[in-house]
Structure formats: structure tokens, C-alpha cells
C-alpha atoms as a PDB file:
ATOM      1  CA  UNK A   1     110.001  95.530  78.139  1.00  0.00           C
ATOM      2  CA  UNK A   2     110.081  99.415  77.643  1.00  0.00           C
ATOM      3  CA  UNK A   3     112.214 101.382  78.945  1.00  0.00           C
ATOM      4  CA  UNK A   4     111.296 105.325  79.918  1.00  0.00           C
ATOM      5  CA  UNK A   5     113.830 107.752  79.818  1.00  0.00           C
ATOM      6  CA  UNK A   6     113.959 109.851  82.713  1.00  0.00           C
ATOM      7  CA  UNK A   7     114.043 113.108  81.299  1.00  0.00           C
ATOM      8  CA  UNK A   8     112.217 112.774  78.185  1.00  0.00           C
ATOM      9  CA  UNK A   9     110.809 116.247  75.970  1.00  0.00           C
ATOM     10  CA  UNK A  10     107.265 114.230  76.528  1.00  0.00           C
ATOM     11  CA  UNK A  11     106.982 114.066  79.947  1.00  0.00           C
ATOM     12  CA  UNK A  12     105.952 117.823  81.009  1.00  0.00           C
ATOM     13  CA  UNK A  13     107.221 117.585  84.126  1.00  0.00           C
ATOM     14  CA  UNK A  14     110.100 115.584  86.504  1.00  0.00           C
ATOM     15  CA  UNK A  15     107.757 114.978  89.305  1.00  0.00           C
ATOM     16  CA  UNK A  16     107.958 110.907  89.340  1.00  0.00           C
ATOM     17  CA  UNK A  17     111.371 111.253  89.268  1.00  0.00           C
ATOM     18  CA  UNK A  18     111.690 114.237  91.672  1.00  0.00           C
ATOM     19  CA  UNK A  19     109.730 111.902  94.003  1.00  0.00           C
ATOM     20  CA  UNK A  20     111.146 108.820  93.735  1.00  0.00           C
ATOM     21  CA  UNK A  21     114.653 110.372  94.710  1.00  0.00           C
ATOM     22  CA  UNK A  22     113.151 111.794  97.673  1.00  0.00           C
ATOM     23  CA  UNK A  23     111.516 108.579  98.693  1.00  0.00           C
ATOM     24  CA  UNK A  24     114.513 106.905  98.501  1.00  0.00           C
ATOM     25  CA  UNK A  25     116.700 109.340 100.028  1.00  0.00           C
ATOM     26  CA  UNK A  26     113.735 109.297 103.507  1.00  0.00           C
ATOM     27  CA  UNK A  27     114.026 105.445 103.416  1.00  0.00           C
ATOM     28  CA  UNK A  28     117.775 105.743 103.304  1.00  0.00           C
ATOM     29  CA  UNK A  29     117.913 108.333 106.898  1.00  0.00           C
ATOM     30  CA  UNK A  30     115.315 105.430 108.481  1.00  0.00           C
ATOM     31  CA  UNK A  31     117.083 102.420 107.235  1.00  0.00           C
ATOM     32  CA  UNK A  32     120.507 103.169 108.121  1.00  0.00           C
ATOM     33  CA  UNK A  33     121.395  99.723 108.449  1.00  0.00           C
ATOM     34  CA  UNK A  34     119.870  98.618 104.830  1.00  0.00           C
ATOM     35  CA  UNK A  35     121.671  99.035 101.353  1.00  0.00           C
ATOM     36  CA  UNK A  36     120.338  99.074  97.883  1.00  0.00           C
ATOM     37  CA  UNK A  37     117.709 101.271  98.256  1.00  0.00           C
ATOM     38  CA  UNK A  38     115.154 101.933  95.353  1.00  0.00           C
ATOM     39  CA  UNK A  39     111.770 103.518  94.966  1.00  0.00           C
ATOM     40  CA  UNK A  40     109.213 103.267  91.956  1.00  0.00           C
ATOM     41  CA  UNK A  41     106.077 105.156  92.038  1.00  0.00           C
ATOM     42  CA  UNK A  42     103.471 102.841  90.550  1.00  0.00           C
ATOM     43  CA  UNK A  43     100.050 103.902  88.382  1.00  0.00           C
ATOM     44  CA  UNK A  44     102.179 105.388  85.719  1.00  0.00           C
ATOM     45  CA  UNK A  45     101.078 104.038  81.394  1.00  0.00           C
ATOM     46  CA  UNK A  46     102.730 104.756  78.274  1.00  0.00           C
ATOM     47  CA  UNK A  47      99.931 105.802  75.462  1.00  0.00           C
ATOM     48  CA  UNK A  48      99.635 107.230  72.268  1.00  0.00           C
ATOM     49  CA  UNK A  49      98.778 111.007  72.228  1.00  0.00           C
ATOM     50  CA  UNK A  50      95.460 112.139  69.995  1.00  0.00           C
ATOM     51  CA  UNK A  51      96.581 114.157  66.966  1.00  0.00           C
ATOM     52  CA  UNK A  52     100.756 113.935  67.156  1.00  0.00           C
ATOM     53  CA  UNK A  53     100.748 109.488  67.900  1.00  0.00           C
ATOM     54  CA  UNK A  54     103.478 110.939  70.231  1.00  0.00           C
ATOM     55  CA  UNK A  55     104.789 108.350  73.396  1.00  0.00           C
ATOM     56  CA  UNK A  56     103.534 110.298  76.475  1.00  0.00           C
ATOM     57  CA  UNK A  57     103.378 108.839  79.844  1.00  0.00           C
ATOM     58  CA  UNK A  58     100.644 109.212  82.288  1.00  0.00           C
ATOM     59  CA  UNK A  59      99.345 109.073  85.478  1.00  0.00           C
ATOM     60  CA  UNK A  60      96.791 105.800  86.051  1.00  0.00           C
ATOM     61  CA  UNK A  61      94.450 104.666  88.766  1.00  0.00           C
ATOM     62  CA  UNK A  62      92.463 101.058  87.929  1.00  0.00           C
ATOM     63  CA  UNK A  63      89.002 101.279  89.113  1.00  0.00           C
ATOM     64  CA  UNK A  64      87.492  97.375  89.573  1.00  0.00           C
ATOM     65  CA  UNK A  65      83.903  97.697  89.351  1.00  0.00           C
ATOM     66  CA  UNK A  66      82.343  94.217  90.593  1.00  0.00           C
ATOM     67  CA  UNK A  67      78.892  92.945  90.041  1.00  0.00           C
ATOM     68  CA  UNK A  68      76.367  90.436  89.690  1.00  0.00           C
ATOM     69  CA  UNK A  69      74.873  89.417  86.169  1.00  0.00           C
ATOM     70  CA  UNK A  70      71.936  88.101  85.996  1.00  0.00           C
ATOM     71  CA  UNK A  71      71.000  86.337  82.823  1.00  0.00           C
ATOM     72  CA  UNK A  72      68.748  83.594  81.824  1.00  0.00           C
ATOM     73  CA  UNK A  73      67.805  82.620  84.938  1.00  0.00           C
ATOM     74  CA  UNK A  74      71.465  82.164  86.204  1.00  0.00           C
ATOM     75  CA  UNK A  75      73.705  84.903  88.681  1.00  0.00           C
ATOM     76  CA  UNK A  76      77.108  85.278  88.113  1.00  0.00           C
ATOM     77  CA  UNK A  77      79.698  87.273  89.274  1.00  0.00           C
ATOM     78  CA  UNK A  78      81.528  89.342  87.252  1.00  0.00           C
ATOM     79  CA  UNK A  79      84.565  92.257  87.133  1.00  0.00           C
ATOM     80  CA  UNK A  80      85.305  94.973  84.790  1.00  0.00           C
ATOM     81  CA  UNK A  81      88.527  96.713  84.984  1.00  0.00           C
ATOM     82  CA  UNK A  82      89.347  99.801  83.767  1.00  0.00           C
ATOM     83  CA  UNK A  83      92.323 102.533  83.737  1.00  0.00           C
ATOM     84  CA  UNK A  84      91.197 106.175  84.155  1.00  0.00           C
ATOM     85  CA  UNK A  85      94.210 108.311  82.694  1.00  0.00           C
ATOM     86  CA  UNK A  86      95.053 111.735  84.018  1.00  0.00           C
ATOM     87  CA  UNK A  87      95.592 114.592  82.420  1.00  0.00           C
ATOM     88  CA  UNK A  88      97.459 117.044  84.785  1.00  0.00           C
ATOM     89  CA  UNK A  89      99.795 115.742  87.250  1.00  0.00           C
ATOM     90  CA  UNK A  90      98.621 114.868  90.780  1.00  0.00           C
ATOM     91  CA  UNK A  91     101.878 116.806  92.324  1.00  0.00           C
ATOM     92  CA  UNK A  92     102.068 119.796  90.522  1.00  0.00           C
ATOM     93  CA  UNK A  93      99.310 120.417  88.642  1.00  0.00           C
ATOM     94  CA  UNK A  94     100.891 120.814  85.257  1.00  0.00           C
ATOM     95  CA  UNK A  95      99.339 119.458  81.970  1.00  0.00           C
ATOM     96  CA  UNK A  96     100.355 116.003  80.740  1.00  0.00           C
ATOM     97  CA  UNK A  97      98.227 116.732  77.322  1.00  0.00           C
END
């Protein structure tokens, strides 16, 4: 398994982690009661940058697209699934390039 470091030189900005602290700190003042709190955001891939092969993570969204072949006579179902990739964070704009 990979692990990310938090505040790598790659990641242009510290909004996941910015986030995630403030996630956890909200579920923390409604859950007084509850210990070991912990947030992840999810939808975030580790891929190789075009040009410099540099680690950079990115934001990711899978889009299923479902539909019905028809071939030979005979329907089946089928599913693609894809990941679209961002290129500027969905928080504060800046460029994940």
C-alpha cells in the first residue's frame, strides 16, 4: 500500500488535509460522547505527471456508464468504468498540473 505524505512539494495545495481536520474536528463538537475520530476524503489517485514522470495526486470522480450490447442476435448488459481526473482543485481552485 502507498502511503501519501501530507505535505508533499507535489501536491499544490493542503486542501484534503485542511478539510479532513475540519471534518473531524465538526464530528468531534456533535459526537461528544464518541472517541477516535477520523475523516478521509475519498476520490483522490496517485498518477504519473506528462513530461517530469513526477508522483502527483489528484482529484477523481468514476463515471459508470451502463448499457446494452447488442451483438449477433444476443443483448447483453454491459458497464464501462472510467476515472475522470481533475486538474484544479474543487476547493480552491488552484492548479494540480
Amino acid at each position: 500500500m502507498l502511503a501519501w505524505p501530507a505535505n508533499s512539494e507535489m501536491v499544490m495545495c493542503d486542501c484534503k488535509t485542511k478539510y479532513e481536520e475540519e471534518i473531524v474536528k465538526s464530528a468531534k463538537e456533535q459526537l461528544p460522547d464518541s472517541t477516535d475520530h477520523t475523516a478521509e476524503l475519498q476520490g483522490y489517485v496517485l498518477g504519473i505527471q506528462k513530461g517530469t514522470n513526477d508522483i502527483v495526486q489528484r482529484q477523481a470522480m468514476q463515471v459508470v456508464i451502463k448499457y446494452t450490447a447488442h451483438r449477433k442476435g444476443v443483448s447483453r448488459p454491459k458497464k464501462l468504468v472510467q476515472i475522470v481526473m481533475a486538474s484544479f482543485c474543487m476547493f480552491c481552485g488552484a492548479s494540480l498540473k
